[in-house]
Protein backbone atom coordinates (compact mmCIF):
# COMPACT_ATOMS: atom_id res chain seq x y z
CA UNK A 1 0.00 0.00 0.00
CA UNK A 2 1.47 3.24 -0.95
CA UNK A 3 2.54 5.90 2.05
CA UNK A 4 -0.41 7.22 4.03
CA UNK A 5 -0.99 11.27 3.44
CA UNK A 6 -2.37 13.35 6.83
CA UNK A 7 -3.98 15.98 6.44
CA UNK A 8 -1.02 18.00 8.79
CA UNK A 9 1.62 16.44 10.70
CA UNK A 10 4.68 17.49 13.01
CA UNK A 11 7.60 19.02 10.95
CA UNK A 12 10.63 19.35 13.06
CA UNK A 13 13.30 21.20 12.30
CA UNK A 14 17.30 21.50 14.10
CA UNK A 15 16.95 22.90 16.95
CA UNK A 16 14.00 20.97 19.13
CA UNK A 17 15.96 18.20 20.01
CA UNK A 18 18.89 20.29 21.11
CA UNK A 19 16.59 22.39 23.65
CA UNK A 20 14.70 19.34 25.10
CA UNK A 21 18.46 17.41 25.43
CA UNK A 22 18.93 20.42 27.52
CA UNK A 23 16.22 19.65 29.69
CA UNK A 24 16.58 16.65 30.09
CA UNK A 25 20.84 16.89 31.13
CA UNK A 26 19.83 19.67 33.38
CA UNK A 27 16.95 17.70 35.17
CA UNK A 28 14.74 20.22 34.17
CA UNK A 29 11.73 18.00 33.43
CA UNK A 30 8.57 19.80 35.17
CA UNK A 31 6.78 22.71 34.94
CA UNK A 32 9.44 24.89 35.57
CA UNK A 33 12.65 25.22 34.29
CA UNK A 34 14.98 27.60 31.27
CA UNK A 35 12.81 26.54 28.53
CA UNK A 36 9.64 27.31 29.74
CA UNK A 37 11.00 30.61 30.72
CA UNK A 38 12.48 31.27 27.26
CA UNK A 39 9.57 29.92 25.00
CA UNK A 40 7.19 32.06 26.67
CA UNK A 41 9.56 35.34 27.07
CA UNK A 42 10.01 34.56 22.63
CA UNK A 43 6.57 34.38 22.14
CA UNK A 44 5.64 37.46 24.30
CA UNK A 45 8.07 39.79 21.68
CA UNK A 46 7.02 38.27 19.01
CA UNK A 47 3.08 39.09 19.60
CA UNK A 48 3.65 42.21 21.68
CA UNK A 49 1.57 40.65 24.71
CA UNK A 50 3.19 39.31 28.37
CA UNK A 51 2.14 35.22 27.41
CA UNK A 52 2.29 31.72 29.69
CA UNK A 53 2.82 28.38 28.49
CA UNK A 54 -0.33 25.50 29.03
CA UNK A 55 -0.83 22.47 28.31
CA UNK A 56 -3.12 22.79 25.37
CA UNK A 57 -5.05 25.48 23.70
CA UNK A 58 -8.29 24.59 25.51
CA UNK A 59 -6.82 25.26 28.78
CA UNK A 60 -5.73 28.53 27.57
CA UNK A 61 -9.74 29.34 26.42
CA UNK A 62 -10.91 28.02 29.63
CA UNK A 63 -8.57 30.68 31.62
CA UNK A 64 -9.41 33.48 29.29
CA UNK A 65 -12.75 32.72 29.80
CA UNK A 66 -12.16 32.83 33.51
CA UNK A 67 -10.16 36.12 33.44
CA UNK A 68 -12.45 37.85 31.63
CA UNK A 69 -15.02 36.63 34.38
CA UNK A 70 -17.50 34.24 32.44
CA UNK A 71 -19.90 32.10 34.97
CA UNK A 72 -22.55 29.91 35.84
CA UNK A 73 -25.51 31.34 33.96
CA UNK A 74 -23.41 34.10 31.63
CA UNK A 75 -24.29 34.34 27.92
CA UNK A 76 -21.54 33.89 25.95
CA UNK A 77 -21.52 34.88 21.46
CA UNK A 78 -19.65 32.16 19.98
CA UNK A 79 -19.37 31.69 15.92
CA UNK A 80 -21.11 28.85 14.67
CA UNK A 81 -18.12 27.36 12.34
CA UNK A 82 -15.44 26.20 14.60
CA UNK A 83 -13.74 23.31 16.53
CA UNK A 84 -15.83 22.56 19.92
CA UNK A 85 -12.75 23.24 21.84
CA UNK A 86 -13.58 26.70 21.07
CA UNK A 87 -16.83 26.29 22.94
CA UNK A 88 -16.22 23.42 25.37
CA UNK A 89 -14.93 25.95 28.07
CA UNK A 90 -17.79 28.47 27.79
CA UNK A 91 -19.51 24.85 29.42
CA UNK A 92 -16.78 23.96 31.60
CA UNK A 93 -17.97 27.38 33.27
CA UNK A 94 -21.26 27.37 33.61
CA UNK A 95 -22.22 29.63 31.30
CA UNK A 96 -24.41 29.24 27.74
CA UNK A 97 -22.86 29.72 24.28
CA UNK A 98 -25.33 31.27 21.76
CA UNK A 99 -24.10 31.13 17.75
CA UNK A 100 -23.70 33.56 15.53
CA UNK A 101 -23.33 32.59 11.59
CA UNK A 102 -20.16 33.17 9.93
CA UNK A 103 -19.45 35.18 6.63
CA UNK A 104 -19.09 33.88 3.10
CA UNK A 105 -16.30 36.33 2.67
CA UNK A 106 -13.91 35.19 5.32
CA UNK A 107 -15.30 32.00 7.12
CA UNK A 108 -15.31 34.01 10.39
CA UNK A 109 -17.86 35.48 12.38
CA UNK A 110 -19.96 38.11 10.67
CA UNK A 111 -19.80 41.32 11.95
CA UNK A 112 -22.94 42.45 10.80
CA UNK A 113 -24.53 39.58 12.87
CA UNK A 114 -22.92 40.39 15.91
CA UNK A 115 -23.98 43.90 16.31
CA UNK A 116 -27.75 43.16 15.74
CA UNK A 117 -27.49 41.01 17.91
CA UNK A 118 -25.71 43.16 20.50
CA UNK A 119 -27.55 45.68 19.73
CA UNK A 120 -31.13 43.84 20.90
CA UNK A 121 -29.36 42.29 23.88
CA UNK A 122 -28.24 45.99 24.88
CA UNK A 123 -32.18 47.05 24.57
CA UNK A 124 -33.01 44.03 26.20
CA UNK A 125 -31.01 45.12 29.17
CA UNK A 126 -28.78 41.24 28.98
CA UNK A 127 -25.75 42.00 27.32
CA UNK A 128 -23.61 39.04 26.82
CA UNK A 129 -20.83 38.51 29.20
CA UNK A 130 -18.34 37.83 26.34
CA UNK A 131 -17.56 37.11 22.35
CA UNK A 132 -15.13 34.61 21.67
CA UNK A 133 -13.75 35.24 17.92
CA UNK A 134 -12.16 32.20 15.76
CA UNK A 135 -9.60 33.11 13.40
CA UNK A 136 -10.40 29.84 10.88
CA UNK A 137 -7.90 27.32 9.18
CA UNK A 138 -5.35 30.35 9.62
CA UNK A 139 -7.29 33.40 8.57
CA UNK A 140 -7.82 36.03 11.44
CA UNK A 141 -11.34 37.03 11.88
CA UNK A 142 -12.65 40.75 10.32
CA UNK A 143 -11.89 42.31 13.78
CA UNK A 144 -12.13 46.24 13.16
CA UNK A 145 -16.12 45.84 12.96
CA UNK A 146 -16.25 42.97 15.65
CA UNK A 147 -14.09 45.16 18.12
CA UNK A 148 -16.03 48.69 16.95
CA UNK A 149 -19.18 46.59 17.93
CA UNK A 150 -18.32 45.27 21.30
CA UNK A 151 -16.49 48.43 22.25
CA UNK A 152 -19.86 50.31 22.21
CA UNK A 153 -21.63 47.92 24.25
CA UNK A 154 -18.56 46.92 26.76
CA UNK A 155 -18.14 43.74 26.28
CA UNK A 156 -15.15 42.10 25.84
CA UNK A 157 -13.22 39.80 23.44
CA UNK A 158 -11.69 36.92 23.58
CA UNK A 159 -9.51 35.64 20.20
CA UNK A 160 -9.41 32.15 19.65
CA UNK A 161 -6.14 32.33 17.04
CA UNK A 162 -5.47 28.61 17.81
CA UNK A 163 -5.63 27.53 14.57
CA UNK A 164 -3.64 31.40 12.81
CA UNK A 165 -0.39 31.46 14.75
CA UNK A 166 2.08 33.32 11.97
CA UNK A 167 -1.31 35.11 10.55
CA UNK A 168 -1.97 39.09 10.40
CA UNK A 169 -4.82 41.77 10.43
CA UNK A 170 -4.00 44.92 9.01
CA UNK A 171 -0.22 44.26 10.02
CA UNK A 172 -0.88 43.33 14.11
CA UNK A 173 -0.60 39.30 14.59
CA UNK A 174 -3.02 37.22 14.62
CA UNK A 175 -4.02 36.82 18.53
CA UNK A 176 -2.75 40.73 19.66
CA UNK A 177 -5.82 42.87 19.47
CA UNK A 178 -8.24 41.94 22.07
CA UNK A 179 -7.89 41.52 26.02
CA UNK A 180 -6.86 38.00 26.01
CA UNK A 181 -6.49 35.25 23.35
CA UNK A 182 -5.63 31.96 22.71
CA UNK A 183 -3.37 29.98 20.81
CA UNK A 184 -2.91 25.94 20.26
CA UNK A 185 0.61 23.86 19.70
CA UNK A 186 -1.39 20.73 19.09
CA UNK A 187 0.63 17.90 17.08
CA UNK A 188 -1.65 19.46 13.79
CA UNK A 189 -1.04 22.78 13.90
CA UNK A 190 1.06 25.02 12.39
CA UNK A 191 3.83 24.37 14.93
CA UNK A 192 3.63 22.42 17.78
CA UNK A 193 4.51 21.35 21.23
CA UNK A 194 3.35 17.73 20.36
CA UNK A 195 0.54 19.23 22.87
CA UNK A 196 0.02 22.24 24.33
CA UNK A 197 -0.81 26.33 24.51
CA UNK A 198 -0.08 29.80 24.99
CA UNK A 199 -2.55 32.06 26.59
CA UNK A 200 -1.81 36.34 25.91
CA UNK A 201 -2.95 38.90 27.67
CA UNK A 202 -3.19 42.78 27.31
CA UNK A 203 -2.85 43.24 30.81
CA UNK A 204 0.58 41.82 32.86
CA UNK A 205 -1.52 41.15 36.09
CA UNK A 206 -4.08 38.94 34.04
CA UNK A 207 -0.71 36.96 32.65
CA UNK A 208 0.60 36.41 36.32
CA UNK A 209 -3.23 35.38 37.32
CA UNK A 210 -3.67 32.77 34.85
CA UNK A 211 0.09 31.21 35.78
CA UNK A 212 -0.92 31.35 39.18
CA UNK A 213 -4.08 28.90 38.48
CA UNK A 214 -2.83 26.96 35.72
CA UNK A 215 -0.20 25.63 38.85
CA UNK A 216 -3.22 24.41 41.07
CA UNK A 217 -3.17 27.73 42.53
CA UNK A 218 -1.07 27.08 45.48
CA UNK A 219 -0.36 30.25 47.34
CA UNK A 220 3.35 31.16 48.24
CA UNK A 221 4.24 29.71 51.23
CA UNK A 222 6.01 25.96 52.50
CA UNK A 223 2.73 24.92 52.99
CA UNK A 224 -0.10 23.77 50.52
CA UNK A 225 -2.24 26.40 50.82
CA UNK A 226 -5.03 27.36 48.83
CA UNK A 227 -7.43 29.94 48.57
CA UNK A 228 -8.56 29.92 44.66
CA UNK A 229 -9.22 26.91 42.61
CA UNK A 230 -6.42 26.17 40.20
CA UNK A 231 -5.97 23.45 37.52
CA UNK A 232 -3.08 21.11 36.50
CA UNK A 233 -2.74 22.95 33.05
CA UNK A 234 0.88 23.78 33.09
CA UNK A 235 3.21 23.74 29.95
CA UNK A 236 6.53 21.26 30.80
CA UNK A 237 9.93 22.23 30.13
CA UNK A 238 10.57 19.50 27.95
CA UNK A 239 8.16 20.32 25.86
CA UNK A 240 8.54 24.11 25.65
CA UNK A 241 12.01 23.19 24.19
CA UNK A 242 10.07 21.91 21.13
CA UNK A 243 7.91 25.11 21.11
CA UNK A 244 11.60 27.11 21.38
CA UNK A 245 12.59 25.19 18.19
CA UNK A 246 9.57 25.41 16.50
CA UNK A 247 9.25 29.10 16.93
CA UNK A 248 12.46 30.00 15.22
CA UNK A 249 11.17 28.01 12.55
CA UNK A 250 7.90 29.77 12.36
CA UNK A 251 7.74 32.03 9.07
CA UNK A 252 9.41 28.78 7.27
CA UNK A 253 6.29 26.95 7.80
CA UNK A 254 4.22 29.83 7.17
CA UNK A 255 5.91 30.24 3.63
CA UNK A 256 5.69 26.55 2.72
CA UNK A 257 1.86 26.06 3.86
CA UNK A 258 1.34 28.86 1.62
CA UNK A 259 3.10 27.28 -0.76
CA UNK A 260 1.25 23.91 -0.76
CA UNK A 261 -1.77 26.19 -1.04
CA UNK A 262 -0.69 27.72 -4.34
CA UNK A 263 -0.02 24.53 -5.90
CA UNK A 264 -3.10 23.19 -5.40
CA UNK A 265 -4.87 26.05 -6.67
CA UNK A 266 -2.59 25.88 -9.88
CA UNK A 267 -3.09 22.41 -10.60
CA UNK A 268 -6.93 22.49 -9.86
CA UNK A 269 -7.37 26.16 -11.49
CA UNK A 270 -9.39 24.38 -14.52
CA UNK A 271 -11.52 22.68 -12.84
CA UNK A 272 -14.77 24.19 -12.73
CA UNK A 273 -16.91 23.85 -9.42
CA UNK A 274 -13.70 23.69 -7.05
CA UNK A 275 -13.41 27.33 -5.05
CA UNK A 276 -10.58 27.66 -2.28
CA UNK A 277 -11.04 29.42 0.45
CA UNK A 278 -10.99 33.11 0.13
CA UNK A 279 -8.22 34.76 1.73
CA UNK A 280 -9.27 38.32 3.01
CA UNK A 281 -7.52 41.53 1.97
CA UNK A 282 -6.79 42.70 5.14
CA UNK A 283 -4.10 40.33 6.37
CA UNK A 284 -1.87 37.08 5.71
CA UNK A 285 -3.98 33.56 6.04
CA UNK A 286 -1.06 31.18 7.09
CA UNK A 287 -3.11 28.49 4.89
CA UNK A 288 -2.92 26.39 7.87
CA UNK A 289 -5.19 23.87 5.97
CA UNK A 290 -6.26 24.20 2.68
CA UNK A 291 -9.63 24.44 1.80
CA UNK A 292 -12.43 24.53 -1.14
CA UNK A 293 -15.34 24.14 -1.53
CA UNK A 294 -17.02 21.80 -3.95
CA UNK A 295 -20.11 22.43 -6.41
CA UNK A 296 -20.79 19.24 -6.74
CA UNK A 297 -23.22 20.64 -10.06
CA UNK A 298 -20.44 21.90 -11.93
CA UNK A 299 -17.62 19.48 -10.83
CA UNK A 300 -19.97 16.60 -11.83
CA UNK A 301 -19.13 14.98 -8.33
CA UNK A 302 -19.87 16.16 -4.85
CA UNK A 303 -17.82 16.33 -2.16
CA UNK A 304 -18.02 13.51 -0.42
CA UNK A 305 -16.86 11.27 -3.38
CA UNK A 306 -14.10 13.77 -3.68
CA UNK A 307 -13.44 12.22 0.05
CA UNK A 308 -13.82 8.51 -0.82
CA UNK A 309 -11.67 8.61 -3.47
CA UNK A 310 -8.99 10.35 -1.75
CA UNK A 311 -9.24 7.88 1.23
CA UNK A 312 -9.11 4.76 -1.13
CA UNK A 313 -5.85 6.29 -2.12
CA UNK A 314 -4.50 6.40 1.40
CA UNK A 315 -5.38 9.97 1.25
CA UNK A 316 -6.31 12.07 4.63
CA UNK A 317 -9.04 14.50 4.00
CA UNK A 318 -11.76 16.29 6.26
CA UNK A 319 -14.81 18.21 5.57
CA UNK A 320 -14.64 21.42 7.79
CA UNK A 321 -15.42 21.89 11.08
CA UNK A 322 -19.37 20.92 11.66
CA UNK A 323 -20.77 23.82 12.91
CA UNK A 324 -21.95 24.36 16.65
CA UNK A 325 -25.53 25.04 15.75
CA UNK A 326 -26.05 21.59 14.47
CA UNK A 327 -23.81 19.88 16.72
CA UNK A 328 -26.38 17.37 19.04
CA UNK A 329 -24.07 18.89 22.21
CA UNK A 330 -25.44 22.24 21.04
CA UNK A 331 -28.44 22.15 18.85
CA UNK A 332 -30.39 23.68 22.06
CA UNK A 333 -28.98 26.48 22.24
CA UNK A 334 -29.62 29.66 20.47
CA UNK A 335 -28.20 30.67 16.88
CA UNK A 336 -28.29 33.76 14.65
CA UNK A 337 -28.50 32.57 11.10
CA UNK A 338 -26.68 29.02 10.23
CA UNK A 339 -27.11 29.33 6.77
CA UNK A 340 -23.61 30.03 5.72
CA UNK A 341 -21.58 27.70 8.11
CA UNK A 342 -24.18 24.82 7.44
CA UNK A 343 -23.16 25.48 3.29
CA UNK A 344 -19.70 25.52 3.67
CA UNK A 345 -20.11 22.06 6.23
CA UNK A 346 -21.75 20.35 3.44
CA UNK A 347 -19.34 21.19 0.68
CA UNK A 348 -15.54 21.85 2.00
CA UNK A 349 -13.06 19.81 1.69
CA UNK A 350 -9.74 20.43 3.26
CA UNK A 351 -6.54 18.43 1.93
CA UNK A 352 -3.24 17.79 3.23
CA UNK A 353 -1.82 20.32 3.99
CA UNK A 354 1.60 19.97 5.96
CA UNK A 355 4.68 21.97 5.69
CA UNK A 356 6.93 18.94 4.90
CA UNK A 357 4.48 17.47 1.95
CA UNK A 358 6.42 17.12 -1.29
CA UNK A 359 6.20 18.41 -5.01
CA UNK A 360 5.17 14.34 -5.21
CA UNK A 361 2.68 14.21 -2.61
CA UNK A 362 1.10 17.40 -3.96
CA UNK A 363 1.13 15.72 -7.34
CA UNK A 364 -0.44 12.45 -5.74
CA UNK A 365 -3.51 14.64 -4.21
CA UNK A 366 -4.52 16.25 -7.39
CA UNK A 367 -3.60 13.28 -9.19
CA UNK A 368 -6.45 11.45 -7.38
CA UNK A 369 -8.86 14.88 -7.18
CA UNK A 370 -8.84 14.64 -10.88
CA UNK A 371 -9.03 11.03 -11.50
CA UNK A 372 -12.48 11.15 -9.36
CA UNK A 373 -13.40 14.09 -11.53
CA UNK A 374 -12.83 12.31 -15.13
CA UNK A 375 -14.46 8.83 -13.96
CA UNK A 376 -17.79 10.60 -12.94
CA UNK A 377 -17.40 12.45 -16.59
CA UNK A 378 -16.77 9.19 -18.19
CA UNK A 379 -19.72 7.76 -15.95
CA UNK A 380 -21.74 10.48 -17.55
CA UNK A 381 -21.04 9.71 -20.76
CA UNK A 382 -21.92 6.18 -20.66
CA UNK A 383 -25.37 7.01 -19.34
């Protein structure tokens, strides 16, 4: 059987084994120790925003969450297109997630959307207690408008750039606009940790907070005192000498995601009904995954053979994320529109997408896109 394709794996570079060989001659092993200190003082300049290592991305969410004081019975605006990580720790609180619908333009939350909808919560006199904002597949959300809109009613922001590290808007990064935000070194992302998070926060004190309860929030002291709850959600130092390497290695994988990304859209540029996903004028998608979307009309096949065929190749491929609003975990709750989310569900198709994927295993994927294509056109014919 020929070599399996994922859809994005690990890519390590010089440097990560060197750092966690460090930690492991110095006995450095824990949750403390020079490479913890040093991945999270590197990330801090390069996003502009005092930053502490966790030990995934949802941890990080579920202490923004916390800072920004979400609790039992708080209405949180979540977008309906995203991972359920992203909404999990809304839960984990207490607190109810309501969805608002994405735009066609950008995959993100619509602005539009969210201020109607602030705007009869604020004459309703129940203002939300927060907006959490995905930046999707690498693409930061439209945040100008989304900002503007909770600025007037006072209600905060929290960025979920999990899935954008190495993105921009308007020339900030990805992550570095609102009060807190939250990023994920997952073994699929961008870069990784093998597993774990960064949490960023405009405000130092907020920083020190969240370190403070991601270490079971044990006050200082000999003793084992505590007067907070705190969780076990500390980065180790082993593995924040994998995040060290990865970092430096950063706009690399940027550049070659992207450049996976162009390929495909050259060598699929002909074939009518296949539409990646826009990338918005106002900043740098990292192309984290990339993504079309099928018209299953004008291909001649929909997108779910698309995914058959690829898997009976040895192929990895996903449709996206299936939105919150139709999720059985979430159907209760309340959503804004649907419409667009739901559509882009049923018809995209993300493909491998790793920085380390070959000219060849570029070739192989469209290789096998088109060979579904021409056997439904030959199907066609016969008929």
């Amino acid at each position: 059987m020929t070599r399996r394709l994922y859809l994005s794996v690990p890519h390590m570079g010089e440097s990560e084994a060197r750092y966690v060989q460090e930690a492991f001659s110095s006995n450095w092993l824990s949750t403390v120790g020079p490479n913890l200190d040093a991945f999270e003082a590197e990330f801090s300049r390069r996003l502009g925003l005092p930053s502490v290592a966790l030990a995934s991305g949802t941890a990080a969410l579920h202490l923004g969450l916390r800072l920004l004081g979400v609790g039992p019975g708080d209405e949180v605006l979540c977008p309906t297109l995203t991972f359920v990580a992203s909404v999990n720790p809304v839960t984990y609180l207490g607190a109810e997630a309501t969805f608002l619908d994405v735009s066609r333009d950008t995959w993100n939350l619509d602005p539009g959307i969210l201020e109607e909808v602030l705007s009869a919560r604020a004459r309703e006199g129940r203002l939300p207690k927060c907006v959490v904002v995905v930046d999707l597949y690498g693409q930061s959300a439209d945040l100008d408008p989304i900002l503007a809109s909770c600025d007037r009613h006072g209600v905060p922001v929290l960025e979920d750039a999990a899935e954008a590290l190495g993105a921009s808007y308007k020339g900030h990064p990805a992550g570095s606009r609102c009060p807190v935000s939250a990023f994920s070194f997952n073994g699929n992302k961008i870069i990784t940790t093998t597993g774990g998070g960064m949490l960023a926060c405009r405000d130092p004190s907020w920083t020190a907070r969240a370190r403070f309860w991601s270490q079971q929030a044990r006050d200082p002291g000999v003793a084992y005192h505590h007067t907070q709850l705190g969780y076990n959600y500390r980065l180790s130092n082993v593995l924040a000498g994998i995040g060290r390497g990865q970092l430096e290695v950063l706009e690399n994988r940027v550049a070659r995601r992207r450049a996976v990304c162009e390929r495909y859209r050259e060598a699929l540029a002909d074939l009518e009904g296949l539409s990646l996903m826009p990338e918005a004028p106002y900043g740098l998608h990292t192309r984290w995954l990339t993504v079309f979307t099928v018209d299953a009309a004008r291909l001649g096949v929909d997108r779910d053979a698309l995914l058959a065929a690829l898997e009976a190749e040895n192929i990895e491929a996903r449709p996206v994320w299936k939105p919150m609003n139709i999720q059985p975990l979430y159907a209760h709750r309340p959503s804004y529109g649907g419409a667009v989310g739901e559509d882009l569900y049923h018809r995209g198709l993300c493909l491998p997408s790793s920085s380390s994927l070959s000219e060849g295993d570029v070739g192989r994927v469209v290789a096998t896109l088109r060979g579904a294509v021409e056997r439904a056109a030959r199907a066609r014919r016969r008929d």
